[in-house]
Protein backbone atom coordinates (compact mmCIF):
# COMPACT_ATOMS: atom_id res chain seq x y z
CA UNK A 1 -63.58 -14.33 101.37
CA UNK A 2 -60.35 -13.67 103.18
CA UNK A 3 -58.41 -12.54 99.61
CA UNK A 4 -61.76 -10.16 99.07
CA UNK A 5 -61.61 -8.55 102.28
CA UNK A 6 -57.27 -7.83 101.89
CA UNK A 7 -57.98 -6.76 97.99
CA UNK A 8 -60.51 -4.32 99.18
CA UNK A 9 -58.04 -2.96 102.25
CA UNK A 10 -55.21 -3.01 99.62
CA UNK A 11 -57.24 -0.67 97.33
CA UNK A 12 -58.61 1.46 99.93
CA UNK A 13 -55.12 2.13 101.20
CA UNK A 14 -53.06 2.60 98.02
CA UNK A 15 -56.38 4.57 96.54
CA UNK A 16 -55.03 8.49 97.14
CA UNK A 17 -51.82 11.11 97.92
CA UNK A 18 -48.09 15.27 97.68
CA UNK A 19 -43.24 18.78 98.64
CA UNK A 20 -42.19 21.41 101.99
CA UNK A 21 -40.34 24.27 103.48
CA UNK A 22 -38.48 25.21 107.23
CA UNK A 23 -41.32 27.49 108.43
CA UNK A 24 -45.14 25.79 109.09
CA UNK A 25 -47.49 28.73 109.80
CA UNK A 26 -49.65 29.96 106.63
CA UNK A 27 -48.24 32.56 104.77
CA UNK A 28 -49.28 35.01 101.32
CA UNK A 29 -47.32 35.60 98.63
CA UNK A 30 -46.61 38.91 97.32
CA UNK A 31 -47.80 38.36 93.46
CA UNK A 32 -46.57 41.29 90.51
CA UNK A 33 -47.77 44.59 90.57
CA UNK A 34 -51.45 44.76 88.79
CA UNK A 35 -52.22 40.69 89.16
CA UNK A 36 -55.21 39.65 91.31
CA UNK A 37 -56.10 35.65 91.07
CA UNK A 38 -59.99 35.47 91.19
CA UNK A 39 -60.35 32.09 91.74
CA UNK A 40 -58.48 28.52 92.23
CA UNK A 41 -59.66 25.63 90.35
CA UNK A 42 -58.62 22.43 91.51
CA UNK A 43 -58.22 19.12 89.66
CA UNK A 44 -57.39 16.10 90.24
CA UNK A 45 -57.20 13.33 93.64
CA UNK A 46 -57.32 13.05 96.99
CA UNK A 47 -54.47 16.21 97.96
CA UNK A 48 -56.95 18.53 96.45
CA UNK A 49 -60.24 16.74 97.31
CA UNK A 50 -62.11 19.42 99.41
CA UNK A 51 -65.10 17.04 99.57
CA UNK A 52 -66.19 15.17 96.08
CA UNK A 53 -66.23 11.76 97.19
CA UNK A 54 -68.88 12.76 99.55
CA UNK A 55 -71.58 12.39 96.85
CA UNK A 56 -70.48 9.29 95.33
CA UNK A 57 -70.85 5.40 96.00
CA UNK A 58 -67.23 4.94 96.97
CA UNK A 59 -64.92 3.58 99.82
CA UNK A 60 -62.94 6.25 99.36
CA UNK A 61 -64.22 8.72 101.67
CA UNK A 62 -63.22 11.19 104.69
CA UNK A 63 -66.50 12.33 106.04
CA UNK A 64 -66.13 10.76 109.20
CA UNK A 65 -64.26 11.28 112.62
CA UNK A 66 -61.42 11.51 113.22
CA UNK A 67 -61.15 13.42 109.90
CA UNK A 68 -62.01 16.69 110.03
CA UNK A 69 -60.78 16.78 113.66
CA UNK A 70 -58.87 20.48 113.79
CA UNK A 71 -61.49 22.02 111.03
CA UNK A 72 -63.48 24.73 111.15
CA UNK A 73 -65.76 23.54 113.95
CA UNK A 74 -64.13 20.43 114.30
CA UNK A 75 -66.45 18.52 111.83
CA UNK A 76 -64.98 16.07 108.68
CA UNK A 77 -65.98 17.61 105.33
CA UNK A 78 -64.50 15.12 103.28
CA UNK A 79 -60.66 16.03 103.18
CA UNK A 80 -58.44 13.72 103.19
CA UNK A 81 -56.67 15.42 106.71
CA UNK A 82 -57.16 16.75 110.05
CA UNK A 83 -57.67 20.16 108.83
CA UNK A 84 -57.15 21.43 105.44
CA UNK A 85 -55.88 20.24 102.25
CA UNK A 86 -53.30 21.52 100.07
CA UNK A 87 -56.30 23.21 97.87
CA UNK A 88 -57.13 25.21 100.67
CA UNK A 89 -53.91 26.48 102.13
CA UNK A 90 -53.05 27.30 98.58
CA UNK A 91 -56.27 29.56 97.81
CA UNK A 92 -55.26 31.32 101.26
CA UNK A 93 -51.73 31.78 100.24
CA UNK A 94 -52.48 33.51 96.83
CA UNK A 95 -54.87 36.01 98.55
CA UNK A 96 -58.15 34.39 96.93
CA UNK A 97 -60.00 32.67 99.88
CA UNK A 98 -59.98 30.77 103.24
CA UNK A 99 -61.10 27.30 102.12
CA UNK A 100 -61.53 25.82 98.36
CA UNK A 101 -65.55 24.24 98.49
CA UNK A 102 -65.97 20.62 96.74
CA UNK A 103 -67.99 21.46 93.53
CA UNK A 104 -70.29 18.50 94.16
CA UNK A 105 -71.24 20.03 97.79
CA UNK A 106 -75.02 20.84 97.22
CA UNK A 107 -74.63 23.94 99.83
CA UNK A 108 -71.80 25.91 97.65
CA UNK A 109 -73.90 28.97 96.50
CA UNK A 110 -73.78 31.16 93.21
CA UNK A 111 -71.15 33.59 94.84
CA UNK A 112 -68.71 30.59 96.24
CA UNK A 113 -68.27 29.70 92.52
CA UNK A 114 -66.87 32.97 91.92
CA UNK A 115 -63.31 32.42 93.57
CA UNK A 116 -63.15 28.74 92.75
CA UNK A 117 -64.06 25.06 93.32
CA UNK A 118 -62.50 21.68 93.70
CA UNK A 119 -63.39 19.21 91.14
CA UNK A 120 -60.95 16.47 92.27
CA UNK A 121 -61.83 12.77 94.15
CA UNK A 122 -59.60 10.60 96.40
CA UNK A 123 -58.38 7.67 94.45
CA UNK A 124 -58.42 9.39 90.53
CA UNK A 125 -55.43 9.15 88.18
CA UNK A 126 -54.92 9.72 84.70
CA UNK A 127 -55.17 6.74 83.74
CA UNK A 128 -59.23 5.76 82.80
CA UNK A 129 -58.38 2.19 85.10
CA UNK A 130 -57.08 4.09 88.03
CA UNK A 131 -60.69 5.40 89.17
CA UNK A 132 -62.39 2.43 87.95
CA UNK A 133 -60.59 0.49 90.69
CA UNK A 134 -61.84 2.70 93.47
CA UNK A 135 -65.30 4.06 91.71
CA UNK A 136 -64.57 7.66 91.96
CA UNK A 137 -64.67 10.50 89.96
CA UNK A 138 -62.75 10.09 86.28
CA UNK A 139 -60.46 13.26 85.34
CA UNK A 140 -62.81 12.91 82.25
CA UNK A 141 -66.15 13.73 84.43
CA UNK A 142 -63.88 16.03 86.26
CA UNK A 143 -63.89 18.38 82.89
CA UNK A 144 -67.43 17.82 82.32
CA UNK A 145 -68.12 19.29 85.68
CA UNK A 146 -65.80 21.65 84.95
CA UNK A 147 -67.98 22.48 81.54
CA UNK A 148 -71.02 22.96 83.47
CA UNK A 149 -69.30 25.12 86.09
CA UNK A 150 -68.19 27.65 82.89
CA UNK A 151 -71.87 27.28 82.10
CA UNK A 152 -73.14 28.33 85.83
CA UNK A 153 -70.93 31.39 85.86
CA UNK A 154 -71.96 32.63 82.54
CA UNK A 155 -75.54 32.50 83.11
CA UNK A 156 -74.23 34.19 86.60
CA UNK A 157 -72.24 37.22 85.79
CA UNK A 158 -72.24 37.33 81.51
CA UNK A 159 -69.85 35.25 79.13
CA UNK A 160 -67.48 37.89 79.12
CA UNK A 161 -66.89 38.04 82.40
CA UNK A 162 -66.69 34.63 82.86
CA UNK A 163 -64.28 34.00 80.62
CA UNK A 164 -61.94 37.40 82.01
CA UNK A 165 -62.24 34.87 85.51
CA UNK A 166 -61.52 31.53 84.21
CA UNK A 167 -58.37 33.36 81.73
CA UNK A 168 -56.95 34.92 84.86
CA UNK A 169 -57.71 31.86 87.55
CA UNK A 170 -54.86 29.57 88.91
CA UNK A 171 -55.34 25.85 88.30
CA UNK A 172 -53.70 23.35 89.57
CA UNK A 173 -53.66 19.69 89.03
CA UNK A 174 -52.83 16.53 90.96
CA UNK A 175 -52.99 13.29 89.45
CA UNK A 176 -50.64 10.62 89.63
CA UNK A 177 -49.98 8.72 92.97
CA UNK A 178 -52.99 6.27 92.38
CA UNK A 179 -51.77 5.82 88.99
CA UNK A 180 -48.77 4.19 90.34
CA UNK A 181 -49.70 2.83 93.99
CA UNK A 182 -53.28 1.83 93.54
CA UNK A 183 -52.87 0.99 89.61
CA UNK A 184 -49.26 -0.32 88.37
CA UNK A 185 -47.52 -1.71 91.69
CA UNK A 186 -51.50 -2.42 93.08
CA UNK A 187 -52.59 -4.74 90.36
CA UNK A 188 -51.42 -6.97 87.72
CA UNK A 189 -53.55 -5.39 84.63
CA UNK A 190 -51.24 -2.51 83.84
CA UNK A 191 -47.59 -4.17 84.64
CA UNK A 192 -48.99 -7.24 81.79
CA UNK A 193 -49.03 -4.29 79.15
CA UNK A 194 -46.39 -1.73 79.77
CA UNK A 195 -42.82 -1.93 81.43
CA UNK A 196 -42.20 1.37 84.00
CA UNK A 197 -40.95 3.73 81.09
CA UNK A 198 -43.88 2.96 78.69
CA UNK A 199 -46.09 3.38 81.87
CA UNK A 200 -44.86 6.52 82.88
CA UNK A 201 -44.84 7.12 79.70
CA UNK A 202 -48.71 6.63 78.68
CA UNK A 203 -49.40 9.03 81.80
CA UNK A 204 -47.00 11.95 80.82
CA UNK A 205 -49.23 11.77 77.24
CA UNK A 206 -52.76 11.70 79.15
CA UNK A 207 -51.23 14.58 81.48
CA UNK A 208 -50.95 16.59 78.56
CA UNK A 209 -54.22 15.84 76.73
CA UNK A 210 -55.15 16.98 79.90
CA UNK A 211 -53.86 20.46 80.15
CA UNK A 212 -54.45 21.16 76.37
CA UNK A 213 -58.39 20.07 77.28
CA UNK A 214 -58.59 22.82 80.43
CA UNK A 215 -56.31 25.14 77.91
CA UNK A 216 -59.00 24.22 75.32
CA UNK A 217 -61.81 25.90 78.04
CA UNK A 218 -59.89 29.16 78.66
CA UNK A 219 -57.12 27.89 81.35
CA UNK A 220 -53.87 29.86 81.14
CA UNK A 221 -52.21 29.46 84.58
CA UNK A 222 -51.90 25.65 85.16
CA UNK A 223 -49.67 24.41 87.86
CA UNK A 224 -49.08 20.61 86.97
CA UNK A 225 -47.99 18.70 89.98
CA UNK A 226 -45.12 16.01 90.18
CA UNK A 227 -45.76 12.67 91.89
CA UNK A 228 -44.35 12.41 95.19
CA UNK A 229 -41.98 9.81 96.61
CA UNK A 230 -45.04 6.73 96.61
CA UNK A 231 -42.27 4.71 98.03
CA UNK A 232 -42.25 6.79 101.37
CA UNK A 233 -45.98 6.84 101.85
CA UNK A 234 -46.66 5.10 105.49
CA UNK A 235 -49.14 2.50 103.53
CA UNK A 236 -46.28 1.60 101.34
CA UNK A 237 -43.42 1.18 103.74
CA UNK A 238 -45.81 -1.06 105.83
CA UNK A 239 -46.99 -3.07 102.81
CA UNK A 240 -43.59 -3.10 100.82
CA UNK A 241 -41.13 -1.91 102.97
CA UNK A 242 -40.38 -5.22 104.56
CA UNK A 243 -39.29 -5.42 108.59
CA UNK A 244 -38.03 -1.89 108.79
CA UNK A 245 -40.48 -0.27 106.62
CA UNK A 246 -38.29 1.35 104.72
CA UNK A 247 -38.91 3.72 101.49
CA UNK A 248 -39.42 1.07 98.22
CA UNK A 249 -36.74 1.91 95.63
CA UNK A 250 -38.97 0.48 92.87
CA UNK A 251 -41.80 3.07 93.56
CA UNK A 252 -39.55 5.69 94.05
CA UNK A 253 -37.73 5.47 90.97
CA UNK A 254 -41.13 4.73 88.85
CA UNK A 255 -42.24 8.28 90.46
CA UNK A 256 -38.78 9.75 89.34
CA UNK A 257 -38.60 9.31 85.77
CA UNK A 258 -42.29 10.23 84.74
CA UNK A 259 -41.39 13.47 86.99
CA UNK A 260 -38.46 13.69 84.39
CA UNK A 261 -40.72 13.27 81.82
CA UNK A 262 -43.46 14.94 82.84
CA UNK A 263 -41.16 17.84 83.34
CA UNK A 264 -39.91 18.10 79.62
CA UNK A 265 -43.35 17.62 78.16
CA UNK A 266 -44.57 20.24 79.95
CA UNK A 267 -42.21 22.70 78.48
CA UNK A 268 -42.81 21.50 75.30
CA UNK A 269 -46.56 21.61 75.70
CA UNK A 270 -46.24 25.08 76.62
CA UNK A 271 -44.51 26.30 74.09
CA UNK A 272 -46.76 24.95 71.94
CA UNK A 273 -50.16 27.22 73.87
CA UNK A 274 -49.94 30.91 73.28
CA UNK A 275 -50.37 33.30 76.19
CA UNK A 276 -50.52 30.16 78.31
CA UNK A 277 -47.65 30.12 81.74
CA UNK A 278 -47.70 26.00 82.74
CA UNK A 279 -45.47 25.15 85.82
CA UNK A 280 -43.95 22.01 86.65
CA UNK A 281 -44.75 21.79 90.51
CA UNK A 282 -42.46 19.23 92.04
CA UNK A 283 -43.68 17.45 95.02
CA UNK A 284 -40.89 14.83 95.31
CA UNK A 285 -37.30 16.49 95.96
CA UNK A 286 -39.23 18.45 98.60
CA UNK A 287 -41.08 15.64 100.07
CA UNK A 288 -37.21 13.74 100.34
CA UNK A 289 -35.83 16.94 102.10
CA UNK A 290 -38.37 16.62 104.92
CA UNK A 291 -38.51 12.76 105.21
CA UNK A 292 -34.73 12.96 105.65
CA UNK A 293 -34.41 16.41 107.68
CA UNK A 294 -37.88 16.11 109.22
CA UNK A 295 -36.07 18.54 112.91
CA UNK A 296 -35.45 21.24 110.74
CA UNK A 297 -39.26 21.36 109.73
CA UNK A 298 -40.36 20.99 113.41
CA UNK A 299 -41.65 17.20 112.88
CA UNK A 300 -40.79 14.63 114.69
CA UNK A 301 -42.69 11.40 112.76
CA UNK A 302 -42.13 11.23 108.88
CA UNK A 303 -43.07 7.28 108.48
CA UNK A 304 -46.33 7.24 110.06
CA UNK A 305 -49.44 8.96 110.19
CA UNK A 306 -51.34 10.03 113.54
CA UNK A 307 -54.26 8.20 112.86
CA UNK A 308 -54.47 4.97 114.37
CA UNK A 309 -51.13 2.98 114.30
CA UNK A 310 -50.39 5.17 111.35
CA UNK A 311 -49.07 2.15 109.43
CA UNK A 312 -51.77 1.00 107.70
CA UNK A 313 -55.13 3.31 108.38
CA UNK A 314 -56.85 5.31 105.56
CA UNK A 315 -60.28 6.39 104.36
CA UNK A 316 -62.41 3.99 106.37
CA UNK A 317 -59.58 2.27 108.08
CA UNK A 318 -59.26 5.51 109.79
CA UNK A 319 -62.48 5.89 111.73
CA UNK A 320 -64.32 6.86 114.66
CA UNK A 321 -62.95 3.84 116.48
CA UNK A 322 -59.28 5.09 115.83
CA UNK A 323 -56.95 6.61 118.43
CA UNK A 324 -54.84 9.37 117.28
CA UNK A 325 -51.57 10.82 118.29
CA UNK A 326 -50.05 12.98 120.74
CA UNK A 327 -50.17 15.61 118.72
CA UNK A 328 -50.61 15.79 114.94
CA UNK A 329 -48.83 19.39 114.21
CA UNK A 330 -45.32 16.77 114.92
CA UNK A 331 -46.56 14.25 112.24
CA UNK A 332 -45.86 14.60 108.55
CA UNK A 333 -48.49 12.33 107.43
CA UNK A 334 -52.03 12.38 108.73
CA UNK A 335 -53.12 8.96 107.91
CA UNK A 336 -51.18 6.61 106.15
CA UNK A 337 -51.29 8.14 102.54
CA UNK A 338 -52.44 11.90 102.95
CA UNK A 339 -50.13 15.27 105.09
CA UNK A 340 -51.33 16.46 108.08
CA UNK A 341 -52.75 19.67 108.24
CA UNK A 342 -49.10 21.02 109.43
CA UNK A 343 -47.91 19.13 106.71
CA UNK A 344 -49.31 20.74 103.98
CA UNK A 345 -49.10 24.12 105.25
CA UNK A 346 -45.44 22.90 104.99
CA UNK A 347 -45.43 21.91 101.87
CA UNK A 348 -47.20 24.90 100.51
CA UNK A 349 -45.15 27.32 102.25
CA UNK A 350 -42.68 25.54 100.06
CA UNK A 351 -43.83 25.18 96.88
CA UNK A 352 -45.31 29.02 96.67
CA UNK A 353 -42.29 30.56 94.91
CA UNK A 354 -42.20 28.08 92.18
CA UNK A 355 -46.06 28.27 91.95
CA UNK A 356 -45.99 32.20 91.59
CA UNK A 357 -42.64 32.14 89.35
CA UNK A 358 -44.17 29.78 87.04
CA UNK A 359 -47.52 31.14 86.57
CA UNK A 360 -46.53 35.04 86.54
């Protein structure tokens, strides 16, 4: 009973997970003369997860205090933060909206569809085992949804039109951390069949089929995020880290080199769609920068998260029942996988430039 109860914390808190810059309030970007971004479509896990996992049978959820805390009225939607996610402070930044809606939430309405929707849920990878382990949403389901959302807006406002809005939308997807966490360096299953570079590997290939599927649909802006430095996350250093909690090595370098690869298969990949503009969005060098200069970002705790101890707490370890910190706007991490609010506004603030420079 004991080993069931720590396998089922173990997967709860390696199931989710994202890069920064010096200043933390939300900011726009100025995009090229004549371009307009209708919508952002989000794919992917629990950094763009505006609210999926609400609908599903699954321990991987956030729609419970303390999450939600320092939302719009102060209630938990299902992000995976105190506030927003990176979804939303990204749709704000490009000028589109103020919050990304989850496109399982049964109160989005006909118009909300029109400037975009989240698809992704906590705990999903590319890998087909990755949400298996957590019962969440496949990135194979996440396209089907996707189908039936093309579907919705032509009956809506005319093929045509729909496909002038889906051409001309931003996408962005984030896979990858529960790949590697939750899936490789959680359980045994994958490390029997591949070494680290076949790994990494087999999810650079299922990254692609991925964007050549959305391409497929009528993407042509698709902002592919990097994994992050999984060594660093809070969970990790507690689990792994030994006494000091330090950053693992092992999951650090795993996260480098299918960033490397990821990286050149993307520009091959593109090359290969016409009229398509596919960025490489790195989330780890950033994420490094902060952890190691966190002062210069106006944080003051990089190795926990403000909910609970911050060591261990996620999803439903993070509850009602938890205490949070002082203040979460000095906290990199909100719980001990996912950014703060602060924290992603950092990150975005960041990652903007190469988002608009890769995609225009």
């Amino acid at each position: 009973m004991f080993s069931m109860r720590l396998s089922v914390v173990k997967a709860i808190v390696f199931s989710l997970y994202a890069s920064i810059k010096l200043c933390s309030s939300e900011e726009t970007v100025s995009l090229p003369k004549d371009v307009s971004i209708p919508a952002v479509i989000a794919f992917g896990d629990s950094f763009v997860d505006t609210g999926n996992n609400n609908h599903i049978k699954t321990l991987i959820k956030a729609d419970f205090p303390p999450y939600g805390k320092d939302f719009m009225g102060g209630k938990p939607t299902g992000r995976f933060s105190n506030g927003k996610a990176i979804a939303d402070i990204l749709a704000k930044a490009l000028g589109v909206k103020e919050s990304l809606p989850a496109y399982l939430d049964p109160s989005v309405q006909a118009k909300d569809l029109l400037s975009g929707v989240s698809f992704a849920s906590g705990g999903t990878g590319y890998d087909p085992l990755t949400p298996k382990i957590s019962s969440v949403i496949p990135l194979s389901v996440q396209l089907d949804n996707f189908k039936q959302y093309i579907g919705e807006l032509k009956r809506n406002i005319g093929e045509e039109a729909a496909q002038n809005l889906i051409t001309n939308s931003v996408f962005l997807v984030v896979a990858s951390t529960n790949d590697l966490v939750l899936n490789y360096f959680g359980v045994p299953v994958r490390r029997l069949e591949y070494d680290v570079p076949a790994y990494a590997n087999k999810l650079v290939k299922l990254a692609s089929n991925f964007v050549q599927e959305i391409y497929n649909l009528g993407a042509r802006k698709i902002a592919v995020f990097s994994a992050p430095p999984v060594g660093c996350l809070p969970a990790v250093r507690t689990l792994a880290g030994g006494a000091l909690r330090r950053c693992k090595d092992k999951e650090n370098k795993a996260a480098q080199l299918f960033n490397s690869m990821l990286e050149k298969q993307l520009q091959v990949l593109a090359s290969s769609l016409p009229e398509s503009r596919v960025g490489f969005i790195d989330f780890y060098n950033p994420l490094i920068s902060i952890i190691e200069n966190p002062n210069q970002y106006g944080l003051e705790v990089i190795d926990k998260g403000c909910c609970g101890t911050g060591a261990i707490e996620v999803a439903v370890l993070c509850n009602k029942l938890s205490p949070t910190c002082y203040d979460d706007s000095k906290f990199l991490f909100w719980d001990s996988i996912h950014l703060s609010e602060e924290g992603s506004k950092i990150f975005v603030n960041h990652i903007l430039p190469d988002v608009v420079n890769s995609l225009f």
